[in-house]
PDB file of N, CA and C in Angstrom:
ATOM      1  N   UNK A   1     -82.118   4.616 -22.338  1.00  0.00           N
ATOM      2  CA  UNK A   1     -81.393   5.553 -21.493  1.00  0.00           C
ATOM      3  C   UNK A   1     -79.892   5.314 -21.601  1.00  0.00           C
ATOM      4  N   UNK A   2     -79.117   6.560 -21.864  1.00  0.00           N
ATOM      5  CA  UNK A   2     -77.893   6.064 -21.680  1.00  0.00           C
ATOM      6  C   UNK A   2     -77.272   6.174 -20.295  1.00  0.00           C
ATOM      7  N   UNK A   3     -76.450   5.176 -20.206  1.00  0.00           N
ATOM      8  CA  UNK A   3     -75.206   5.059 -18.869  1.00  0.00           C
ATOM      9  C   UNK A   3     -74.641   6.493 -18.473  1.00  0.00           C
ATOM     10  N   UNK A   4     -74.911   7.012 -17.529  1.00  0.00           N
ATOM     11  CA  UNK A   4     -74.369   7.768 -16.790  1.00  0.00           C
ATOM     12  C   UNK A   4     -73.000   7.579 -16.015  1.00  0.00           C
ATOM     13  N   UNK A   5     -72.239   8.055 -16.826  1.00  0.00           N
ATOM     14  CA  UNK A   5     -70.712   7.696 -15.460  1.00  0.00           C
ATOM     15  C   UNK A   5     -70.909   8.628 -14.488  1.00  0.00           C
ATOM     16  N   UNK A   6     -70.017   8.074 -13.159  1.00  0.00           N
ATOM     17  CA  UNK A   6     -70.240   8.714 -11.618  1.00  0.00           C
ATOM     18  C   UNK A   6     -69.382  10.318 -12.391  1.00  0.00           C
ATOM     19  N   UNK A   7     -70.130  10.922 -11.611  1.00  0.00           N
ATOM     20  CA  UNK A   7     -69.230  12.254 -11.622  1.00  0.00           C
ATOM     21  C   UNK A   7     -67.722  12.849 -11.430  1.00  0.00           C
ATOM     22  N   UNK A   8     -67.254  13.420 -11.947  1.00  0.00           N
ATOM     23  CA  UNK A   8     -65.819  13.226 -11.988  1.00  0.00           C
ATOM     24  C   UNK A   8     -65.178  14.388 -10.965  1.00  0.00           C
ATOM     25  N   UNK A   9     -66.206  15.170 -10.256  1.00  0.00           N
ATOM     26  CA  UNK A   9     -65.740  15.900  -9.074  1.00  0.00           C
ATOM     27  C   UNK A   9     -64.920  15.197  -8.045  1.00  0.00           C
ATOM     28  N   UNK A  10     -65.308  13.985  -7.746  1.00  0.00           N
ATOM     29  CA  UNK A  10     -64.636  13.267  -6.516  1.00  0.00           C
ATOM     30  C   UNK A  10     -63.299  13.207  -7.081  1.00  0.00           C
ATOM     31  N   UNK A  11     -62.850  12.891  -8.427  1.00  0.00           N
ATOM     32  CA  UNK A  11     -61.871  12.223  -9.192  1.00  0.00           C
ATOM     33  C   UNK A  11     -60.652  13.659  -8.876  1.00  0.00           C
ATOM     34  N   UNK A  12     -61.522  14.807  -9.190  1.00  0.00           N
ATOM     35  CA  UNK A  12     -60.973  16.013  -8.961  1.00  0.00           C
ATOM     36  C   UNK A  12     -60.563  16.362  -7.927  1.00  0.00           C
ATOM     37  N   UNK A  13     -61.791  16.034  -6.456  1.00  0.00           N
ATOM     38  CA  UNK A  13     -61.111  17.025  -5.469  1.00  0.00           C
ATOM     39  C   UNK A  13     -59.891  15.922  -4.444  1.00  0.00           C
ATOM     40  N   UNK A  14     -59.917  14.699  -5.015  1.00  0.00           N
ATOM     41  CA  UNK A  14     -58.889  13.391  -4.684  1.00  0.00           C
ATOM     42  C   UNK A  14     -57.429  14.260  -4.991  1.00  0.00           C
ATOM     43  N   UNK A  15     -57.841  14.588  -6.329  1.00  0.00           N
ATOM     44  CA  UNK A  15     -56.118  15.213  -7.106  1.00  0.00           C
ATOM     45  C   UNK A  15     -55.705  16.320  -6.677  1.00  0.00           C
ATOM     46  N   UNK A  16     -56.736  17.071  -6.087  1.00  0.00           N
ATOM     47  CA  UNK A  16     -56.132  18.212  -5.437  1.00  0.00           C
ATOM     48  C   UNK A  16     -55.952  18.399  -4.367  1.00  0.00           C
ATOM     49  N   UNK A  17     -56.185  17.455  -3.518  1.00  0.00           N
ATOM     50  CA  UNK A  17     -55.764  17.124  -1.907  1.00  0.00           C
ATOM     51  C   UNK A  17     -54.321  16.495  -2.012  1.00  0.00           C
ATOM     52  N   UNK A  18     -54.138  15.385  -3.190  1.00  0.00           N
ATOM     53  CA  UNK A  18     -53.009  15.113  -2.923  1.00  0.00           C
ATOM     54  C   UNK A  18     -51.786  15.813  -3.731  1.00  0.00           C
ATOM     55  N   UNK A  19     -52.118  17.177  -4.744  1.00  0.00           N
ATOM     56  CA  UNK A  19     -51.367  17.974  -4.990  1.00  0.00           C
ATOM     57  C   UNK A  19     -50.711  18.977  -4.158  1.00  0.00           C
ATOM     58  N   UNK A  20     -52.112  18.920  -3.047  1.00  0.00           N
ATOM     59  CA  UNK A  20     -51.496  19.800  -1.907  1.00  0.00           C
ATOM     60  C   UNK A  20     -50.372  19.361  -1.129  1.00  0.00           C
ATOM     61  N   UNK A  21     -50.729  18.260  -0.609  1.00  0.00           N
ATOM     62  CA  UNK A  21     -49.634  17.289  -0.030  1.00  0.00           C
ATOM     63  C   UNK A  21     -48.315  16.995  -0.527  1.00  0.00           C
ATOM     64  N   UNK A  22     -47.978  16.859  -1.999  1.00  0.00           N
ATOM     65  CA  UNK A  22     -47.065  16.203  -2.731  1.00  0.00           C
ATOM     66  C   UNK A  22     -45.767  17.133  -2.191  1.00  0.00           C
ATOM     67  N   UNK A  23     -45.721  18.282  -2.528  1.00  0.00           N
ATOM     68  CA  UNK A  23     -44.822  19.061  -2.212  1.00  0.00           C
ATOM     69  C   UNK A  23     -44.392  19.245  -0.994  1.00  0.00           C
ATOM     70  N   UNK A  24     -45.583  18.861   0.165  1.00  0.00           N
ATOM     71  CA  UNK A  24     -44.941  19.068   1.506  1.00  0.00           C
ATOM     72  C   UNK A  24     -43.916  17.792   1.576  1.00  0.00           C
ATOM     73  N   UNK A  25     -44.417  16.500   1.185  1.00  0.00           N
ATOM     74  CA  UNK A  25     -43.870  15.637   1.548  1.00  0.00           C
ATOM     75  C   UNK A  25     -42.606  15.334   0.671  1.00  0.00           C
ATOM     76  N   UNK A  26     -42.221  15.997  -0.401  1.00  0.00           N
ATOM     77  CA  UNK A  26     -41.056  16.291  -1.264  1.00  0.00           C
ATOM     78  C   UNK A  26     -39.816  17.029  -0.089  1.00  0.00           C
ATOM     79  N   UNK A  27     -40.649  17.430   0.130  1.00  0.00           N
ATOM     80  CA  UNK A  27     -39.769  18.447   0.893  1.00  0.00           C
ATOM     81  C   UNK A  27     -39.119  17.676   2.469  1.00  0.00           C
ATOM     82  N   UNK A  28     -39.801  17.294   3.237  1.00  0.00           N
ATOM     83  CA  UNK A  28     -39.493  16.195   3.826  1.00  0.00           C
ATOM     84  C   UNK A  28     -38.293  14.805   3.398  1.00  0.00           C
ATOM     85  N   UNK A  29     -38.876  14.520   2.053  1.00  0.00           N
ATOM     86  CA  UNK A  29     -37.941  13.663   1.843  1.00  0.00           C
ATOM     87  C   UNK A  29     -36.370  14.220   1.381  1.00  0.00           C
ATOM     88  N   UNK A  30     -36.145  15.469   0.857  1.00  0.00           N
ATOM     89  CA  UNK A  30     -35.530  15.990   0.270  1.00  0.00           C
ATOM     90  C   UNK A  30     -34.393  16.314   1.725  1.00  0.00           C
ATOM     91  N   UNK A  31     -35.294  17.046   2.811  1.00  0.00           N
ATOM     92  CA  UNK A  31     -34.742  17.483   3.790  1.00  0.00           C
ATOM     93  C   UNK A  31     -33.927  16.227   4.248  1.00  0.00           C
ATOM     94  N   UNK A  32     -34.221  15.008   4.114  1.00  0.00           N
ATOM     95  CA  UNK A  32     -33.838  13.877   5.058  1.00  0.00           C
ATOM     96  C   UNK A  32     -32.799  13.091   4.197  1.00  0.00           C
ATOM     97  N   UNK A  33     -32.503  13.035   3.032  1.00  0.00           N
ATOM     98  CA  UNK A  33     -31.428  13.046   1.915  1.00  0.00           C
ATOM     99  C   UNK A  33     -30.324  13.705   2.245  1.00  0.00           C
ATOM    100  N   UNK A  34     -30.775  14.863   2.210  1.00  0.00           N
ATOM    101  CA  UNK A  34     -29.522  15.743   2.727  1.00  0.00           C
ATOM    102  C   UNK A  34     -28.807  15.408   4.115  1.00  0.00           C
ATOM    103  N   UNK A  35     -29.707  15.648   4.724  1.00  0.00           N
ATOM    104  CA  UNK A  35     -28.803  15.364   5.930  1.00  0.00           C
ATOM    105  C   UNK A  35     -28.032  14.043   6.255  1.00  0.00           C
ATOM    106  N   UNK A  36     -28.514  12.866   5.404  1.00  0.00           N
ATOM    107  CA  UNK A  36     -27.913  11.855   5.206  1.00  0.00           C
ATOM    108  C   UNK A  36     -26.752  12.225   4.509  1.00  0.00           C
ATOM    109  N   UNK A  37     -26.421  12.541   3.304  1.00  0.00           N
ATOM    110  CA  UNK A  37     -25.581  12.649   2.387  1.00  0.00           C
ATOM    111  C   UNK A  37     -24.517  14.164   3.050  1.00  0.00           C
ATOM    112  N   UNK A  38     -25.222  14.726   3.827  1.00  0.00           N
ATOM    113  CA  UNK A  38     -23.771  15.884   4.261  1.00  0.00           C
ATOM    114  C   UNK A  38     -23.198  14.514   5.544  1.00  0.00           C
ATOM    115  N   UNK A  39     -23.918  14.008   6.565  1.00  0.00           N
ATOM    116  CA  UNK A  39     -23.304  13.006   7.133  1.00  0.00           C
ATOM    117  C   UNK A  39     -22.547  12.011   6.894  1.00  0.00           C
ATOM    118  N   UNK A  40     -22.693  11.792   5.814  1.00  0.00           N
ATOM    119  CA  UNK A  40     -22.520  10.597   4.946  1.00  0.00           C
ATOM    120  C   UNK A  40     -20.464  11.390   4.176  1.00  0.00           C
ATOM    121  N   UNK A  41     -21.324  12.523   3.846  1.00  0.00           N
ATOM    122  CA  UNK A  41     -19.647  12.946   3.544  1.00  0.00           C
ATOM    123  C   UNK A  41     -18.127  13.403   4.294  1.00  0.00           C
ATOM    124  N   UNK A  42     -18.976  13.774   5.660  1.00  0.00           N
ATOM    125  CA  UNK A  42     -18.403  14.105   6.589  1.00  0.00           C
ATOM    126  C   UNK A  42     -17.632  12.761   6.858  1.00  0.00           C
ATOM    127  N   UNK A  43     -18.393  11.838   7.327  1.00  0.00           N
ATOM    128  CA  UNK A  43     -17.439  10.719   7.555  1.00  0.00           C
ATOM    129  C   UNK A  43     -16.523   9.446   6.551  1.00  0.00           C
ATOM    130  N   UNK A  44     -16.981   9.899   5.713  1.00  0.00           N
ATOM    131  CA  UNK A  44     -15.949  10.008   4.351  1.00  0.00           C
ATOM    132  C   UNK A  44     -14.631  10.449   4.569  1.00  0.00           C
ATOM    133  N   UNK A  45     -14.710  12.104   4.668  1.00  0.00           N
ATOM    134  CA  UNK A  45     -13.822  13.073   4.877  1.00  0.00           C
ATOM    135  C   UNK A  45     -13.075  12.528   5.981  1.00  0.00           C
ATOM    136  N   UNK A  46     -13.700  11.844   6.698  1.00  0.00           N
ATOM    137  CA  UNK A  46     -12.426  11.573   8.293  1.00  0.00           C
ATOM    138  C   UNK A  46     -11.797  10.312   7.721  1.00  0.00           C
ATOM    139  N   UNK A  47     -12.283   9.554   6.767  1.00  0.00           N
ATOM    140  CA  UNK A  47     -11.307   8.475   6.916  1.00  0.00           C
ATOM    141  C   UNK A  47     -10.446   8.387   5.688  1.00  0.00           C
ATOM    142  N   UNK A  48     -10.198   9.301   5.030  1.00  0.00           N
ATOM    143  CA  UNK A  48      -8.982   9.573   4.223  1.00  0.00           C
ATOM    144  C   UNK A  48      -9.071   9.838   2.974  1.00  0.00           C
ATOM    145  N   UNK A  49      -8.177  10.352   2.401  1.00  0.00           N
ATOM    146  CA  UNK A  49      -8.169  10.259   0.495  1.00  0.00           C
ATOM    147  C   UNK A  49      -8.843   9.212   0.014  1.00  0.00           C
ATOM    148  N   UNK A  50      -7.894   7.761   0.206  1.00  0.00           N
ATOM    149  CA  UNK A  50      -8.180   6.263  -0.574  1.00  0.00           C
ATOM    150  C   UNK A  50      -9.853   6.043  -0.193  1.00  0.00           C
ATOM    151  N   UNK A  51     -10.045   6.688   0.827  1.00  0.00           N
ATOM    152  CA  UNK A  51     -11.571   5.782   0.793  1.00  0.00           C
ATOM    153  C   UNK A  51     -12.869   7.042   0.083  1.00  0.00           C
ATOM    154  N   UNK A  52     -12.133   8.376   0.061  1.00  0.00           N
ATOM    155  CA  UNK A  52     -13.472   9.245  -0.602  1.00  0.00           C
ATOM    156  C   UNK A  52     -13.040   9.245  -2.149  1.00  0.00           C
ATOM    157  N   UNK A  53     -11.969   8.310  -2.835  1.00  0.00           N
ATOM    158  CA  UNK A  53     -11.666   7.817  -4.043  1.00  0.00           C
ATOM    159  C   UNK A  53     -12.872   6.562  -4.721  1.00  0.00           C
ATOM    160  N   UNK A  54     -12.211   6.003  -3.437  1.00  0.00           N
ATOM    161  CA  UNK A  54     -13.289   4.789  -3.867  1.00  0.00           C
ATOM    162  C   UNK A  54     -14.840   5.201  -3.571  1.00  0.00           C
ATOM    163  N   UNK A  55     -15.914   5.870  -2.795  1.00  0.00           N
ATOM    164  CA  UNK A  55     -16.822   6.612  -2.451  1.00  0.00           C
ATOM    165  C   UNK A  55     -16.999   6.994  -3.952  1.00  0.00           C
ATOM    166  N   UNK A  56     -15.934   7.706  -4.273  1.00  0.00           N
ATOM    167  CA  UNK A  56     -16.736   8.524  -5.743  1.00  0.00           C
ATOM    168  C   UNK A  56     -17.197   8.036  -6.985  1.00  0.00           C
ATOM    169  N   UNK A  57     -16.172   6.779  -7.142  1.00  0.00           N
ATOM    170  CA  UNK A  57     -16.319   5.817  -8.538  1.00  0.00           C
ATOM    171  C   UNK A  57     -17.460   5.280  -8.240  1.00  0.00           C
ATOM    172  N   UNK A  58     -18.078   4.541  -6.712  1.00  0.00           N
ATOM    173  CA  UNK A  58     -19.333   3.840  -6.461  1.00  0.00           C
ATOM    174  C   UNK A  58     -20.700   4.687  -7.047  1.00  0.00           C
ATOM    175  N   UNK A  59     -20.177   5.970  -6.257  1.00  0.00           N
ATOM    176  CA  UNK A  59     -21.549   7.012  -7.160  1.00  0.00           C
ATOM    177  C   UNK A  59     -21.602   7.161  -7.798  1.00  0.00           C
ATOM    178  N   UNK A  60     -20.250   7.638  -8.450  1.00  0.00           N
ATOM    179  CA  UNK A  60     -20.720   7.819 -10.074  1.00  0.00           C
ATOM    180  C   UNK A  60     -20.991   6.932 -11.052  1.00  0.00           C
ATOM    181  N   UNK A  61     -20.892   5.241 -10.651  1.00  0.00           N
ATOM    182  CA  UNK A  61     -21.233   4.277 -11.442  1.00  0.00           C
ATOM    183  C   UNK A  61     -23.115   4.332 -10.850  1.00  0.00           C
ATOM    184  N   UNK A  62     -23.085   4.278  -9.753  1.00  0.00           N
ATOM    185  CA  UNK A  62     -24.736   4.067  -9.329  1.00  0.00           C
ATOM    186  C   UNK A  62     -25.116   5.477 -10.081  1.00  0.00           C
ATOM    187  N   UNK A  63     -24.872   6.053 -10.325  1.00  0.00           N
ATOM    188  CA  UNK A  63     -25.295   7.812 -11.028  1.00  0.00           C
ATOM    189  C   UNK A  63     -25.876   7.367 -12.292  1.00  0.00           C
ATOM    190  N   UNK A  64     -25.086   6.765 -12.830  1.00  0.00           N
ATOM    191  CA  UNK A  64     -24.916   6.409 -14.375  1.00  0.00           C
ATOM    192  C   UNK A  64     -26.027   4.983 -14.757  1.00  0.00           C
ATOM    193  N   UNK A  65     -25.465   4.251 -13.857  1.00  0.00           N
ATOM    194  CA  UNK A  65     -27.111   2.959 -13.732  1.00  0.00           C
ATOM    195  C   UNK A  65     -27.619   3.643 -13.783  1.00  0.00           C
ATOM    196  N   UNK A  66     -28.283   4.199 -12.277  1.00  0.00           N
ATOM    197  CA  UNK A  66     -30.142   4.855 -12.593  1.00  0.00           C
ATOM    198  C   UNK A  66     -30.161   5.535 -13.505  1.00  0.00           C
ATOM    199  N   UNK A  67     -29.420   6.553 -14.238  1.00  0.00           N
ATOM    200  CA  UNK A  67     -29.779   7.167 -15.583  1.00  0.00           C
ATOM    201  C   UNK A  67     -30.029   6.164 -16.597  1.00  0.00           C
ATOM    202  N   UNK A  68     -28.984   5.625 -16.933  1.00  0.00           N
ATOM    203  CA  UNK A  68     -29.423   4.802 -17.720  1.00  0.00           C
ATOM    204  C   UNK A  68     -30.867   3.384 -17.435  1.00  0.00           C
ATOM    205  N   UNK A  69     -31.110   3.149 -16.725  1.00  0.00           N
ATOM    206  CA  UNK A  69     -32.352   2.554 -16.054  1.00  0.00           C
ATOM    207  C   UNK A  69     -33.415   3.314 -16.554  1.00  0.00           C
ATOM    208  N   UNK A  70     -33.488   4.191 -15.985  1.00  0.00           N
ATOM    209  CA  UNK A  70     -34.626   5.195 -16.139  1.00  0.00           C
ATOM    210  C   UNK A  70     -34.986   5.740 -17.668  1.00  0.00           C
ATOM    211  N   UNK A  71     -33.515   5.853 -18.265  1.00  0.00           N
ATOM    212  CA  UNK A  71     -33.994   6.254 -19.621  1.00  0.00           C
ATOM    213  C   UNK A  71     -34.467   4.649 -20.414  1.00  0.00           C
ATOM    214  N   UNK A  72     -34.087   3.253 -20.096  1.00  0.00           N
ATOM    215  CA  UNK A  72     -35.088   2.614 -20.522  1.00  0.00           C
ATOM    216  C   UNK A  72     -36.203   2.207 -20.236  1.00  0.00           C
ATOM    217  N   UNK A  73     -36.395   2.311 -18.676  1.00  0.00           N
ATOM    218  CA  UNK A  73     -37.487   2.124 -18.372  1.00  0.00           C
ATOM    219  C   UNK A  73     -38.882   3.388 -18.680  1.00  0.00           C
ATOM    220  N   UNK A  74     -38.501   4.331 -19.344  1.00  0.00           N
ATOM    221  CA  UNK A  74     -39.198   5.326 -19.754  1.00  0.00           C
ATOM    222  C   UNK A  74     -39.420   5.275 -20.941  1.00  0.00           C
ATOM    223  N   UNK A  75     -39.187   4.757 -21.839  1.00  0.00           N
ATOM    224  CA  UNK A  75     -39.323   4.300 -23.601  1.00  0.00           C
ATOM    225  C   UNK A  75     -41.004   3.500 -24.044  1.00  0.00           C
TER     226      UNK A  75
END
């Protein structure tokens, strides 16, 4: 007799419960980013030129890590 593997319905309706989900909770996280980052700029904006100077070089170096991160950790 050969080996029967378990059925792969469960495997299926697992992936599509949490396909349903994925996007709600994208969205959630997405929503909660933002409102960090418009807060986040706002009080930037109050404390002057010199400090949303320095603000920008930090991101755009952390911008540039995770890209570059990601493109090796994806190889």
């Amino acid at each position: 007799m050969d080996d029967v593997s378990p059925s792969p319905a469960v495997t299926h309706a697992e992936e599509a419960l949490l396909g349903l989900l994925l996007p709600f909770w994208q969205l959630v996280i997405a929503a909660v980013v933002l409102v960090v980052v418009v807060l986040s700029i706002a009080r930037l904006a109050r404390r002057g030129r010199s400090r949303m100077s320095t603000a920008l070089l930090v991101t755009a170096t952390a911008i540039v890590g995770l890209a570059l991160l990601g493109a090796l950790l994806q190889s």
